[in-house]
N, C-alpha and C. Protein backbone atom coordinates (compact mmCIF):
# COMPACT_ATOMS: atom_id res chain seq x y z
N UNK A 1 -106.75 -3.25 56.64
CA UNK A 1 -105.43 -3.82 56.91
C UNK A 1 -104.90 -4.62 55.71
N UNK A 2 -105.80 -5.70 55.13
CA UNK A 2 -105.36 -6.10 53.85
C UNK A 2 -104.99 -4.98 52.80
N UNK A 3 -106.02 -4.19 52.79
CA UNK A 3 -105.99 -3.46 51.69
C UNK A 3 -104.14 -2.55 51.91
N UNK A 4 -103.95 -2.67 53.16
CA UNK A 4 -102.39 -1.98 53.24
C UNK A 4 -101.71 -2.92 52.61
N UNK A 5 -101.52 -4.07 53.14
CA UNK A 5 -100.59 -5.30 52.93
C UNK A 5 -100.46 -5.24 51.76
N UNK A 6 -101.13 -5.41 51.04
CA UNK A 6 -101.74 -5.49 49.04
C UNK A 6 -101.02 -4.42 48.12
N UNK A 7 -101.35 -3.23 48.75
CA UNK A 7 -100.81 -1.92 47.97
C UNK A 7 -99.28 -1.88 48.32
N UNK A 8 -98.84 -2.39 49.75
CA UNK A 8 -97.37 -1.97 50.17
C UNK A 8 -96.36 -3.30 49.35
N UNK A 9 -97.19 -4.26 48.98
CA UNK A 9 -96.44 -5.41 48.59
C UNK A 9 -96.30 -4.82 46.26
N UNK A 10 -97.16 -4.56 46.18
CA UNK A 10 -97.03 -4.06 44.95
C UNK A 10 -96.29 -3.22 44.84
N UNK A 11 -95.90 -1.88 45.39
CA UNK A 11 -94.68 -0.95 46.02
C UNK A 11 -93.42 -1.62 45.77
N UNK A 12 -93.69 -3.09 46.88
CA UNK A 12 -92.47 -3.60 46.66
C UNK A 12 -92.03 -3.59 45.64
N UNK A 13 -93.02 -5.00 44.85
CA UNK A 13 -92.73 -5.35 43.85
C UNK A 13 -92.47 -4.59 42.21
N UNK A 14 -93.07 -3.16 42.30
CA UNK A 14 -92.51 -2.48 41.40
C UNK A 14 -91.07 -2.11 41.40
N UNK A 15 -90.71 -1.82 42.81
CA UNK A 15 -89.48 -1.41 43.13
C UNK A 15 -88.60 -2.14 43.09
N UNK A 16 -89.15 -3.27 42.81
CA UNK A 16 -87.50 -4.10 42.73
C UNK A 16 -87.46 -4.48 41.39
N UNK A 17 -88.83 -4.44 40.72
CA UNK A 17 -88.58 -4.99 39.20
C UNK A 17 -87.95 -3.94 38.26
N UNK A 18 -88.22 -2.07 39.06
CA UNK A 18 -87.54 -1.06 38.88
C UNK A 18 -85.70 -1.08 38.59
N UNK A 19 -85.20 -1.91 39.95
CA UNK A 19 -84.33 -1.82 40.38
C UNK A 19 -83.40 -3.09 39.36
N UNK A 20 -84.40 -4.27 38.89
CA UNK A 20 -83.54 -5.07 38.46
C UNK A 20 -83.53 -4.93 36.66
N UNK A 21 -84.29 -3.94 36.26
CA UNK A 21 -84.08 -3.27 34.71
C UNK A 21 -83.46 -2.30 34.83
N UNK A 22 -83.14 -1.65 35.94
CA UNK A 22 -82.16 -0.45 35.44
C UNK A 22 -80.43 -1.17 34.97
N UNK A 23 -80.07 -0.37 34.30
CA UNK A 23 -79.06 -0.45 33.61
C UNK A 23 -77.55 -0.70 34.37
N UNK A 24 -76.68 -1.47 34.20
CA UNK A 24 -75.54 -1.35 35.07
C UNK A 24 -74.78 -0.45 34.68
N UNK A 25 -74.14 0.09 35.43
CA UNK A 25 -72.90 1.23 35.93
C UNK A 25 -72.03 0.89 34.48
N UNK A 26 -72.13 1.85 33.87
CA UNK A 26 -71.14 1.60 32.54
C UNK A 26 -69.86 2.84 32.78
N UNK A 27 -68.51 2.24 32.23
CA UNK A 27 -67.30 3.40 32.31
C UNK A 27 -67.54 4.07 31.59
N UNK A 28 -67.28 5.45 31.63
CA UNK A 28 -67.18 6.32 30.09
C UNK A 28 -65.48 7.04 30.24
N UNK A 29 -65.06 7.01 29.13
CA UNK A 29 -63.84 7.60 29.29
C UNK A 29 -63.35 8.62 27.93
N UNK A 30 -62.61 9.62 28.56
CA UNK A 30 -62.21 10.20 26.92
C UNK A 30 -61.34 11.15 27.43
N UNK A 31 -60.87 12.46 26.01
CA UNK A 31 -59.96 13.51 26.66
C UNK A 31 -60.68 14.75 26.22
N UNK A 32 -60.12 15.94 26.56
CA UNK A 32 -61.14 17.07 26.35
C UNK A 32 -59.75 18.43 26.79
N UNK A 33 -60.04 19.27 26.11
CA UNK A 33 -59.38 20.42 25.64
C UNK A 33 -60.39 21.55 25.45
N UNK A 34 -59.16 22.70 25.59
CA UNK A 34 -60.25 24.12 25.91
C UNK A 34 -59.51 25.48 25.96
N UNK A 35 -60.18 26.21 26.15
CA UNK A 35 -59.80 27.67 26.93
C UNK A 35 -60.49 27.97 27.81
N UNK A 36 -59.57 29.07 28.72
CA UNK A 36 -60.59 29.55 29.62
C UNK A 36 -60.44 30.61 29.49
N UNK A 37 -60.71 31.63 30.29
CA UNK A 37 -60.98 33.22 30.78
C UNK A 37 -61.01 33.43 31.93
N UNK A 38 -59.88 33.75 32.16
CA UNK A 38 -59.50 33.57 33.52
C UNK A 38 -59.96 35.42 34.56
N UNK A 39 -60.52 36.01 35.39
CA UNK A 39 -60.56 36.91 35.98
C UNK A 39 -59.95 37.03 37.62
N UNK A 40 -58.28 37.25 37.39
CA UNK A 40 -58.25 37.19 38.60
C UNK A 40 -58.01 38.77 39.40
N UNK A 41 -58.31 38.90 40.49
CA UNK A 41 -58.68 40.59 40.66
C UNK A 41 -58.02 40.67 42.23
N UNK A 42 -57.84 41.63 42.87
CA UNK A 42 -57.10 41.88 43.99
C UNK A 42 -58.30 43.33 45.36
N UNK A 43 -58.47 43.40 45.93
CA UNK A 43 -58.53 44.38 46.94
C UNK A 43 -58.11 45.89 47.17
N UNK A 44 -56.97 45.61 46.56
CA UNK A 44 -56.25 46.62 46.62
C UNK A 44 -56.35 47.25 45.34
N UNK A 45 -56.68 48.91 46.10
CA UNK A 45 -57.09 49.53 44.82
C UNK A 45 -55.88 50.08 43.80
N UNK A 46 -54.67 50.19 44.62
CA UNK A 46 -53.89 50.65 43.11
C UNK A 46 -53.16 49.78 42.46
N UNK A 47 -53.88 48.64 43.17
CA UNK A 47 -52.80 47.71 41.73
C UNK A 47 -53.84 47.54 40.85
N UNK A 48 -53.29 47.04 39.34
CA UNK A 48 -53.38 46.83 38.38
C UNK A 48 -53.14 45.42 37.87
N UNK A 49 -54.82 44.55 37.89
CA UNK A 49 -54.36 43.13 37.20
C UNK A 49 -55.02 43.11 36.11
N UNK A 50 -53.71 42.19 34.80
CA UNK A 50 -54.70 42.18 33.29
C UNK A 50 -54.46 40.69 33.16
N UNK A 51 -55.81 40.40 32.88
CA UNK A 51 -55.57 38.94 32.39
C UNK A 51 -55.32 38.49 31.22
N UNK A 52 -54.74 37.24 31.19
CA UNK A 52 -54.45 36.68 29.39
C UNK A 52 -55.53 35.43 29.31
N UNK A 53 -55.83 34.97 28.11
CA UNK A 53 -56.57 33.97 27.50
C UNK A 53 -55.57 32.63 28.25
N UNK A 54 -56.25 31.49 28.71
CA UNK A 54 -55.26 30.41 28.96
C UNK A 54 -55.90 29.29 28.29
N UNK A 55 -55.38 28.39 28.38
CA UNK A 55 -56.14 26.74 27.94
C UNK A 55 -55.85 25.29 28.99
N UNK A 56 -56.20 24.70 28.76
CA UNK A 56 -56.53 23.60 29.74
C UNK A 56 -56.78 21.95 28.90
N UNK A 57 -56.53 20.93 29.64
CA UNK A 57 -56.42 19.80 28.36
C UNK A 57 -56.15 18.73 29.22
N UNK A 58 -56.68 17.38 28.87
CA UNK A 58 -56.62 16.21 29.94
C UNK A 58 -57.48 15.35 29.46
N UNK A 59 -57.78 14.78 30.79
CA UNK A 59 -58.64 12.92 31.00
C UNK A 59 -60.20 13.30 31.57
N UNK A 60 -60.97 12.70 30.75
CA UNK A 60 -62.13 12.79 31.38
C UNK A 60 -62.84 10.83 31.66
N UNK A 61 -63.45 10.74 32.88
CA UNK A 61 -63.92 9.76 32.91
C UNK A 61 -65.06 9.80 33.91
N UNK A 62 -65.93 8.69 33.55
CA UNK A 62 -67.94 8.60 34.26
C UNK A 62 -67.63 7.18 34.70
N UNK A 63 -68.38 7.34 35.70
CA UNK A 63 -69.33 5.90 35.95
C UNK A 63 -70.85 6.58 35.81
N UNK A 64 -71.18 5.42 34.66
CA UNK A 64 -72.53 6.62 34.39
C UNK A 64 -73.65 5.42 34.68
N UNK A 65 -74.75 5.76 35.64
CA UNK A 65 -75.71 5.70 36.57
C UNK A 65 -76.73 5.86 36.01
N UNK A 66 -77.25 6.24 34.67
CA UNK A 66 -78.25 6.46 34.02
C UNK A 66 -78.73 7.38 34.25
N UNK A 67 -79.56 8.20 35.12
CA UNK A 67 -80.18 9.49 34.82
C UNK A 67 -78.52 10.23 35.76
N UNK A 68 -78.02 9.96 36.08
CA UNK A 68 -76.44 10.59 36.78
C UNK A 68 -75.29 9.93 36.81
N UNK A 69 -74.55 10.79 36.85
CA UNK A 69 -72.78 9.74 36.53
C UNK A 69 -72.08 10.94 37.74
N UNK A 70 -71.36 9.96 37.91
CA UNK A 70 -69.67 10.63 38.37
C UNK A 70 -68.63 10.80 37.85
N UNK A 71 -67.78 11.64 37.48
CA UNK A 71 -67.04 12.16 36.78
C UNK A 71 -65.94 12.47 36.99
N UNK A 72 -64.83 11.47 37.78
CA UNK A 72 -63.59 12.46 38.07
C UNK A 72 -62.39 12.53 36.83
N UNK A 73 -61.88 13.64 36.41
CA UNK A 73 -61.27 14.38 35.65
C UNK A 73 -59.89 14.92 35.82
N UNK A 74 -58.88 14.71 35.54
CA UNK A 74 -58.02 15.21 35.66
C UNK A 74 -57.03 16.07 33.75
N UNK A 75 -57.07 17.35 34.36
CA UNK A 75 -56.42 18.79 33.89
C UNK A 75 -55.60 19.49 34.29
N UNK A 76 -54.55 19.53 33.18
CA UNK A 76 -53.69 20.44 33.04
C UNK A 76 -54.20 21.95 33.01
N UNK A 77 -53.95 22.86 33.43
CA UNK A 77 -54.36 24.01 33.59
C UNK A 77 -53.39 24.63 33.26
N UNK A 78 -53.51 26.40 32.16
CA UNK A 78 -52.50 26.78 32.06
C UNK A 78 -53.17 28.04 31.96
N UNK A 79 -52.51 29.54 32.77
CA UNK A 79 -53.29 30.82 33.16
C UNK A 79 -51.91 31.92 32.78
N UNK A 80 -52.18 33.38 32.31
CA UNK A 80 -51.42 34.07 32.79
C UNK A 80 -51.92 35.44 33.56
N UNK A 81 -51.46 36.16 33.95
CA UNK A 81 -51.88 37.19 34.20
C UNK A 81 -50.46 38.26 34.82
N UNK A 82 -50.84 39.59 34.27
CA UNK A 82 -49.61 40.45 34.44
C UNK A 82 -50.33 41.38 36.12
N UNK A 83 -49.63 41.81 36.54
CA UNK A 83 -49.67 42.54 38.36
C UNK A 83 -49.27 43.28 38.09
N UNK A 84 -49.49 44.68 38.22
CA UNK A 84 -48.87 46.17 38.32
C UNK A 84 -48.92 46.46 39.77
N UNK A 85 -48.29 46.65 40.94
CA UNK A 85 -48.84 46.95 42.24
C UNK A 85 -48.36 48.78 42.06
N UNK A 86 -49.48 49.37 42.71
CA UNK A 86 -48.68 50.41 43.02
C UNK A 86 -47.86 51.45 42.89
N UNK A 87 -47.15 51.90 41.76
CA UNK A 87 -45.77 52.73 42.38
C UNK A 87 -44.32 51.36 41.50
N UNK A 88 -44.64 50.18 41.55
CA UNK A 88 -43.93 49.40 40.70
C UNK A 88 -43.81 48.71 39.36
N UNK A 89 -43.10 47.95 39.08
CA UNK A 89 -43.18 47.77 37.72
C UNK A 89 -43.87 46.65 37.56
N UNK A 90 -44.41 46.15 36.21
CA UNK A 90 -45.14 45.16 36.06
C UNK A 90 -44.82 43.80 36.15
N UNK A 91 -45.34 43.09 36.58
CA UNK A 91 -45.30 41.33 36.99
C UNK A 91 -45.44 40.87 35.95
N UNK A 92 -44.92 39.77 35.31
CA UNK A 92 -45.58 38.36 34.17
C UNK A 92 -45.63 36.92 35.10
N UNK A 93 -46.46 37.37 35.03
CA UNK A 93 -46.80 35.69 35.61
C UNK A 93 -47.46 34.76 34.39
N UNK A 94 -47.03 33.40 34.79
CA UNK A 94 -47.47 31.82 33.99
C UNK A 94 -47.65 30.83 35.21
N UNK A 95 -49.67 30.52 34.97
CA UNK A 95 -49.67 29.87 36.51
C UNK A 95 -50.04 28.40 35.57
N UNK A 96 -49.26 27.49 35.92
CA UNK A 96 -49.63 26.30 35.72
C UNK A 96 -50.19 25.56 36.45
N UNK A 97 -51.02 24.16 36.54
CA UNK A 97 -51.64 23.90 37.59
C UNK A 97 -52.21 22.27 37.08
N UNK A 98 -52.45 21.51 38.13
CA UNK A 98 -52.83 20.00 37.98
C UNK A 98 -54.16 20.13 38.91
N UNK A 99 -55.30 19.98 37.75
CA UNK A 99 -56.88 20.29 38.29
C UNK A 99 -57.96 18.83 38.79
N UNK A 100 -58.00 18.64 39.56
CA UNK A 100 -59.14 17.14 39.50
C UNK A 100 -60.64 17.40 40.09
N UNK A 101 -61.24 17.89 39.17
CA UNK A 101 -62.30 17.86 38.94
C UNK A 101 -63.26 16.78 39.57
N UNK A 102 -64.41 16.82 40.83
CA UNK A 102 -65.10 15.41 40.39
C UNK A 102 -66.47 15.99 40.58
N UNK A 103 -66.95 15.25 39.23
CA UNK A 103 -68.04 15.82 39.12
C UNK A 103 -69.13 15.41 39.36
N UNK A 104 -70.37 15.26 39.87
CA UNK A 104 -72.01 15.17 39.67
C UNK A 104 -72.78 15.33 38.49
N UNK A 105 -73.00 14.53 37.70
CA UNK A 105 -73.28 14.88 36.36
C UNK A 105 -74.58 14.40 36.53
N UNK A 106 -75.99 15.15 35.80
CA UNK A 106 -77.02 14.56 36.13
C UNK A 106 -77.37 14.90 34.49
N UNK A 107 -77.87 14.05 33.65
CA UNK A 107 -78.13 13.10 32.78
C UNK A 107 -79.70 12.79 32.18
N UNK A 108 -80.81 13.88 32.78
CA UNK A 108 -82.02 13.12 32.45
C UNK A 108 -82.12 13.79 31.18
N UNK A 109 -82.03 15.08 31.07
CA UNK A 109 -82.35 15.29 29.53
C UNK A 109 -81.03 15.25 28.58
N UNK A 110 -81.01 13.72 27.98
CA UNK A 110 -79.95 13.47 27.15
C UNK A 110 -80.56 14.30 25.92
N UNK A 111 -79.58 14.70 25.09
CA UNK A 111 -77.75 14.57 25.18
C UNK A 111 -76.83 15.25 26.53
N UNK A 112 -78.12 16.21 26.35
CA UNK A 112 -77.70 17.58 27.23
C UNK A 112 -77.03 16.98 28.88
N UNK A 113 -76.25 16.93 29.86
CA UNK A 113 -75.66 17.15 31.06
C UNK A 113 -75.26 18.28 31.58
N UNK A 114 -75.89 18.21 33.00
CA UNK A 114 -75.52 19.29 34.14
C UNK A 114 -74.67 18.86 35.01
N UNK A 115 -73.68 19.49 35.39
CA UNK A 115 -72.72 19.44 36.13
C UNK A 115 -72.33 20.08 37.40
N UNK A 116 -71.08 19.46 38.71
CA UNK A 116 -71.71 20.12 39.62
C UNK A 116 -70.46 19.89 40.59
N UNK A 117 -69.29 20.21 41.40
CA UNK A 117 -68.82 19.72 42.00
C UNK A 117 -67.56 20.39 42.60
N UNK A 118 -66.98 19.86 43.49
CA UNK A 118 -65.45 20.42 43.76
C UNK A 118 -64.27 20.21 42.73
N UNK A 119 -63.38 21.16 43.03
CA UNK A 119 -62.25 21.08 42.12
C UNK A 119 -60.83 21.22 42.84
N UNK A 120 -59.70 20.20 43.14
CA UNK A 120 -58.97 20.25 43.96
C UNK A 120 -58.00 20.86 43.19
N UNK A 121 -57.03 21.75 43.17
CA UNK A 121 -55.81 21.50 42.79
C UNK A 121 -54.84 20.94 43.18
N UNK A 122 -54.18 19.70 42.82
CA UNK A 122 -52.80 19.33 43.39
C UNK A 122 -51.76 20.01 43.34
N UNK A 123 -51.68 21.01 42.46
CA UNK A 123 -50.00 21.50 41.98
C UNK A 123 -50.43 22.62 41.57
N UNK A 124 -50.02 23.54 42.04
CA UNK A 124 -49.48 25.06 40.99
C UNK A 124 -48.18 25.87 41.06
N UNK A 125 -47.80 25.73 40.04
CA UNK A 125 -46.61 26.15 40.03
C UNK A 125 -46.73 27.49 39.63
N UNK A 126 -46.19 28.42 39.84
CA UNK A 126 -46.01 30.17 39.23
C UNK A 126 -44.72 30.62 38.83
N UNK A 127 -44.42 30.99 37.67
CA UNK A 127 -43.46 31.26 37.43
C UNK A 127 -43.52 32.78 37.07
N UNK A 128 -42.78 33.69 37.18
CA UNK A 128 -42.55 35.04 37.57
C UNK A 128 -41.33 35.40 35.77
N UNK A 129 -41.89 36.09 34.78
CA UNK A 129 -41.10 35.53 33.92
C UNK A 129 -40.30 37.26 34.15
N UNK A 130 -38.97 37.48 34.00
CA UNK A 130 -38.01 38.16 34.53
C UNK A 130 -36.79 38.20 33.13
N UNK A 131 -37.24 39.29 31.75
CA UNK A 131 -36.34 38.83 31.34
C UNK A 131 -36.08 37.86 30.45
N UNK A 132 -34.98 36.70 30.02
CA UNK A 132 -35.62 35.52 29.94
C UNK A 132 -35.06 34.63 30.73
N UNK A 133 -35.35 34.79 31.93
CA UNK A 133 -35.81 33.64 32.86
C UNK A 133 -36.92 33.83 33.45
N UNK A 134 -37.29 32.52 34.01
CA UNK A 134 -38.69 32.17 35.01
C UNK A 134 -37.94 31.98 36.20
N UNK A 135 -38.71 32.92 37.24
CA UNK A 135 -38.60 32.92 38.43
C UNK A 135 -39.78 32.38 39.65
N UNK A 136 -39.60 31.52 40.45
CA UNK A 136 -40.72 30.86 41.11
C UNK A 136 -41.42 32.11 42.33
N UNK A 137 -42.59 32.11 41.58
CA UNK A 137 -43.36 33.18 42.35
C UNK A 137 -44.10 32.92 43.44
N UNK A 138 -44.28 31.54 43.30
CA UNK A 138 -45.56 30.72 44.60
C UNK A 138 -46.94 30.72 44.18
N UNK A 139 -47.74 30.34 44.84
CA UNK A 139 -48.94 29.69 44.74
C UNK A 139 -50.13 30.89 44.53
N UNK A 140 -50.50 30.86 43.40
CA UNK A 140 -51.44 32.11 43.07
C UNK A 140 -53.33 31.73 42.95
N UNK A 141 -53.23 30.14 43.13
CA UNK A 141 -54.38 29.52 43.22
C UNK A 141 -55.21 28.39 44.42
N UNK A 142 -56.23 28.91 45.04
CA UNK A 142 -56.32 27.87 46.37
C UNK A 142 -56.46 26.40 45.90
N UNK A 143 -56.07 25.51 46.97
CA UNK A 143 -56.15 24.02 46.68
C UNK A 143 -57.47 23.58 46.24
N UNK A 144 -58.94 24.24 47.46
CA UNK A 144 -59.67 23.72 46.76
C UNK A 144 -61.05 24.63 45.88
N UNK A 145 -61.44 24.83 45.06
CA UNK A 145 -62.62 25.47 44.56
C UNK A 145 -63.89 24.83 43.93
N UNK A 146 -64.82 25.36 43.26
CA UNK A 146 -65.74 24.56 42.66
C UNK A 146 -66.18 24.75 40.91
N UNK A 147 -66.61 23.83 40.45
CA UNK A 147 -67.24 24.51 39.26
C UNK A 147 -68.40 23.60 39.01
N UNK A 148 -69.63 24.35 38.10
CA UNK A 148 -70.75 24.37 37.42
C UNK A 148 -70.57 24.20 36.34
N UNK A 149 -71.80 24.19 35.48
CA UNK A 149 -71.48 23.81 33.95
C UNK A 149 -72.55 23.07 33.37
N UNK A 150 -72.60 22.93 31.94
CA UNK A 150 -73.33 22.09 31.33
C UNK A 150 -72.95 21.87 29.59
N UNK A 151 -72.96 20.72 29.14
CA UNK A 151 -72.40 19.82 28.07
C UNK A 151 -73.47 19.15 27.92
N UNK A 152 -73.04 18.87 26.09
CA UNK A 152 -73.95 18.08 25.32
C UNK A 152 -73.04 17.26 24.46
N UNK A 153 -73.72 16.51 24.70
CA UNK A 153 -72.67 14.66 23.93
C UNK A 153 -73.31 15.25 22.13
N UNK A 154 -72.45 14.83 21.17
CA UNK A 154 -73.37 14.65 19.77
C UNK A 154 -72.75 13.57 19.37
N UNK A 155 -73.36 13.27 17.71
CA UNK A 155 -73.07 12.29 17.29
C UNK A 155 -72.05 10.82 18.26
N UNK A 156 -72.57 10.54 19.74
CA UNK A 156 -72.32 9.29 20.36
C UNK A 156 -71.00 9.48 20.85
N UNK A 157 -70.16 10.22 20.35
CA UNK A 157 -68.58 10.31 20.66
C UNK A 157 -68.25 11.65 21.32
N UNK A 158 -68.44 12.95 20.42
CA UNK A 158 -68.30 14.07 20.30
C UNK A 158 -68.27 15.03 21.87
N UNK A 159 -67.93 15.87 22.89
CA UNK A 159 -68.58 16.58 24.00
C UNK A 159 -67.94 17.88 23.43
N UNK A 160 -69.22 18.88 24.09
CA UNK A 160 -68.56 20.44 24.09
C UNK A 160 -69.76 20.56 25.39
N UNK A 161 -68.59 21.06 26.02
CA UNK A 161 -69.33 21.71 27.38
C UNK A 161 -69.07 23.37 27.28
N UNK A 162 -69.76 23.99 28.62
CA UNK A 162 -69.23 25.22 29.24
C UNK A 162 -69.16 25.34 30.73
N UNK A 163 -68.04 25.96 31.40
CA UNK A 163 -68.03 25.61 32.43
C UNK A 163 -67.55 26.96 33.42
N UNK A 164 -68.17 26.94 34.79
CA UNK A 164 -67.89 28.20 35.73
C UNK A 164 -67.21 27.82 36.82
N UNK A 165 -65.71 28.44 36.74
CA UNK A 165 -65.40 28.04 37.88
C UNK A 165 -65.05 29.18 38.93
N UNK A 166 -65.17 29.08 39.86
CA UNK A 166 -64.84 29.79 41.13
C UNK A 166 -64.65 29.10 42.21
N UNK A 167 -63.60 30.06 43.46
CA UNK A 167 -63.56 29.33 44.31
C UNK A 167 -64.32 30.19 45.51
N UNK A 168 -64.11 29.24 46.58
CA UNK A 168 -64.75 29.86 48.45
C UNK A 168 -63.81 30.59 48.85
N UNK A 169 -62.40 31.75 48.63
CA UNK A 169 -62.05 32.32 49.52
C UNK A 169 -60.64 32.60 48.66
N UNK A 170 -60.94 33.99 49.14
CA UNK A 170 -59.73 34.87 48.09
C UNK A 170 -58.47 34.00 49.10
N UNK A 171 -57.11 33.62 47.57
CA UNK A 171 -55.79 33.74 48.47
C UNK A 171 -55.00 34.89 49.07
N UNK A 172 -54.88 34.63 50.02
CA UNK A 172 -54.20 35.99 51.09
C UNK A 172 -53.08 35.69 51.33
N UNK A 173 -52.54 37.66 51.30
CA UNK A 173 -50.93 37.76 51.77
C UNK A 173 -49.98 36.58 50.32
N UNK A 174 -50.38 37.41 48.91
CA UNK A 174 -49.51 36.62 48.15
C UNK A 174 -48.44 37.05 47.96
N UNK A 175 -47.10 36.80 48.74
CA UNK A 175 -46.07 37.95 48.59
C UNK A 175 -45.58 37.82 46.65
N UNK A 176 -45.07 39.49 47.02
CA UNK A 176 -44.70 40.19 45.46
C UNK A 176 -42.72 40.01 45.74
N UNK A 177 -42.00 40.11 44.47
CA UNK A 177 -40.86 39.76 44.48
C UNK A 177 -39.71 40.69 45.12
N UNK A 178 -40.88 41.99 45.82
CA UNK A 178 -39.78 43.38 46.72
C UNK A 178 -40.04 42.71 48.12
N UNK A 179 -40.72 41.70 48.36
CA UNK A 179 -40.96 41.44 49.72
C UNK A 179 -42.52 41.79 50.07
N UNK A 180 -43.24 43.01 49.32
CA UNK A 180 -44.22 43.50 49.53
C UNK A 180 -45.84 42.34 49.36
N UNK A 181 -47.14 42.38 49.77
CA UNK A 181 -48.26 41.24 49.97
C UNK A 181 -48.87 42.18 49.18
N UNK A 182 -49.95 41.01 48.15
CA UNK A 182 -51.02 41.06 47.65
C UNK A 182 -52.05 40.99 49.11
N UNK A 183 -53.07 41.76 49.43
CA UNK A 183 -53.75 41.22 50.71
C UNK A 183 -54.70 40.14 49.91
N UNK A 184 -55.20 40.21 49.23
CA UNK A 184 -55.95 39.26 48.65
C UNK A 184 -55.93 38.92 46.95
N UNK A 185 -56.13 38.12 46.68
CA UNK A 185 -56.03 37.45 45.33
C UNK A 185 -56.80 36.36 45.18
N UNK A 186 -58.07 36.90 44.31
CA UNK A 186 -59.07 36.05 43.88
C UNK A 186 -59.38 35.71 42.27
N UNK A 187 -59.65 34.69 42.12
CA UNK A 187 -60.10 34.55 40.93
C UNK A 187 -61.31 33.44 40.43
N UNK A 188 -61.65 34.02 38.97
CA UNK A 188 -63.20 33.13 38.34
C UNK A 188 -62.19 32.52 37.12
N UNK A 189 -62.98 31.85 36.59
CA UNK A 189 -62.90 31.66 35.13
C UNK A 189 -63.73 31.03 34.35
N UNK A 190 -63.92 30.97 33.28
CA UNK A 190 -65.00 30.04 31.99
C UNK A 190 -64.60 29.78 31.49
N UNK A 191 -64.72 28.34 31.30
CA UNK A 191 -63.93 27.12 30.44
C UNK A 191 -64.51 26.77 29.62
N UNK A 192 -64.25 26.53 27.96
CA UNK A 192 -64.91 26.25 27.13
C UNK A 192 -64.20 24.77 26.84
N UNK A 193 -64.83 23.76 26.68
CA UNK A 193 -64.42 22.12 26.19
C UNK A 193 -64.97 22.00 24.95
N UNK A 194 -64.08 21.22 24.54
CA UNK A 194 -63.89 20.32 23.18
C UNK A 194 -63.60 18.60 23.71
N UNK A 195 -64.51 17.62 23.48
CA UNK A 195 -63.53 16.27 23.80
C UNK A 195 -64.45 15.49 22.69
N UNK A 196 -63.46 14.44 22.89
CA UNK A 196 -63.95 13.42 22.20
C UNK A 196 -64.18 11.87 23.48
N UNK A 197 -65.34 11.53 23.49
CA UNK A 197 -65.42 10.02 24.11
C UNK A 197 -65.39 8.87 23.55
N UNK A 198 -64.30 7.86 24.13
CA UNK A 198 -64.31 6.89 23.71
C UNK A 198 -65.23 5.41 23.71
C-alpha cells in the first residue's frame, strides 16, 4: 500500500514539474502565397472539364503549444476552369473564393510540421466570362472541405509547405447558363506555399 502511495505521488510530482516547464502558448503570425492545381471533374460523361493553374495568398497565424499549434488561416483563393457540356459551347469560368483554414499542426519533428483540418469557405463568387463581360455563374465550390499537408520553417522566418485539399461531397445540380444541371461537380487540388513568419 505504501509502496502505491510513493510511486503515485512521484507520478504526481513529475507531472506537474512536467507541466510547469513546459513552455507558454506563444502567437505565431505571418503571410503565405502559392499555387494550386486545381482538378475539378463532373459525372457526366460527355462533358468536357479543363483546368487552369490558380494561386492563392493571405494570413497565416498559430498558437503554438510546443509539440502542436493551431492554426487558423485565412485565403484568398483564385481557380479557373473551362466546361464543355455536351452538344454546347464552351464555359470560362473564374472561381474566386474566401478560404479559412484551421489547422492542427503537430510540431515534434522540428522544422518539419504536419498538418490537418477543415476548410470553410465563406464566399465564392463565379464569374462566367462571356465575351468581355463576367457573368455570375453561382457557387462552384462546397462551404465546407478539408486539407492535409506538411511544411518546413527554415532559417527562423522562412515557410514552404505542400498541401491536399479535398472535399466530403461532390456539388450537385450546378445549373449551366441554357438552364441545363451539372449532376455533380467535384473537385481536389495541391497547394504549393511560400510565406514568410513574423
Amino acid at each position: 500500500m505504501i509502496r502505491k502511495i510513493v510511486v503515485t505521488s512521484l507520478l504526481v510530482v513529475c507531472a506537474l514539474s512536467a507541466a510547469a516547464q513546459r513552455p507558454r502558448a506563444r502567437i505565431e503570425w505571418g503571410v503565405l502565397g502559392g499555387i494550386n492545381i486545381p482538378d475539378y471533374t463532373t459525372n457526366m460523361s460527355g462533358t468536357d472539364v479543363k483546368n487552369k493553374l490558380g494561386w492563392q495568398a493571405g494570413i497565416t497565424t498559430a498558437v503554438n503549444l510546443g509539440a502542436f499549434a493551431v492554426e487558423p488561416q485565412i485565403l484568398y483563393v483564385r481557380q479557373g476552369l473551362r466546361i464543355r457540356p455536351e452538344g454546347q459551347k464552351e464555359i470560362n469560368l473564374k472561381s474566386n473564393s474566401i478560404d479559412v483554414p484551421v489547422l492542427l499542426s503537430f510540431r515534434l519533428l522540428r522544422p518539419v510540421r504536419i498538418y490537418a483540418g477543415p476548410v470553410f469557405t465563406v464566399m465564392n463568387d463565379c464569374k462566367q466570362k462571356s465575351g468581355g463581360d463576367l457573368l455570375d455563374f453561382g457557387r462552384v465550390r462546397p462551404t465546407m472541405s478539408y486539407t492535409v499537408g506538411a511544411g518546413v520553417k527554415l532559417l527562423g522566418h522562412l515557410l514552404v509547405d505542400l498541401r491536399y485539399n479535398g472535399q466530403f461531397k461532390s456539388k450537385k445540380d450546378v445549373v449551366l447558363p441554357d438552364g441545363g444541371k451539372l449532376d455533380k461537380l467535384r473537385t481536389y487540388n495541391v497547394a504549393l506555399n511560400f510565406g514568410y513568419l513574423f
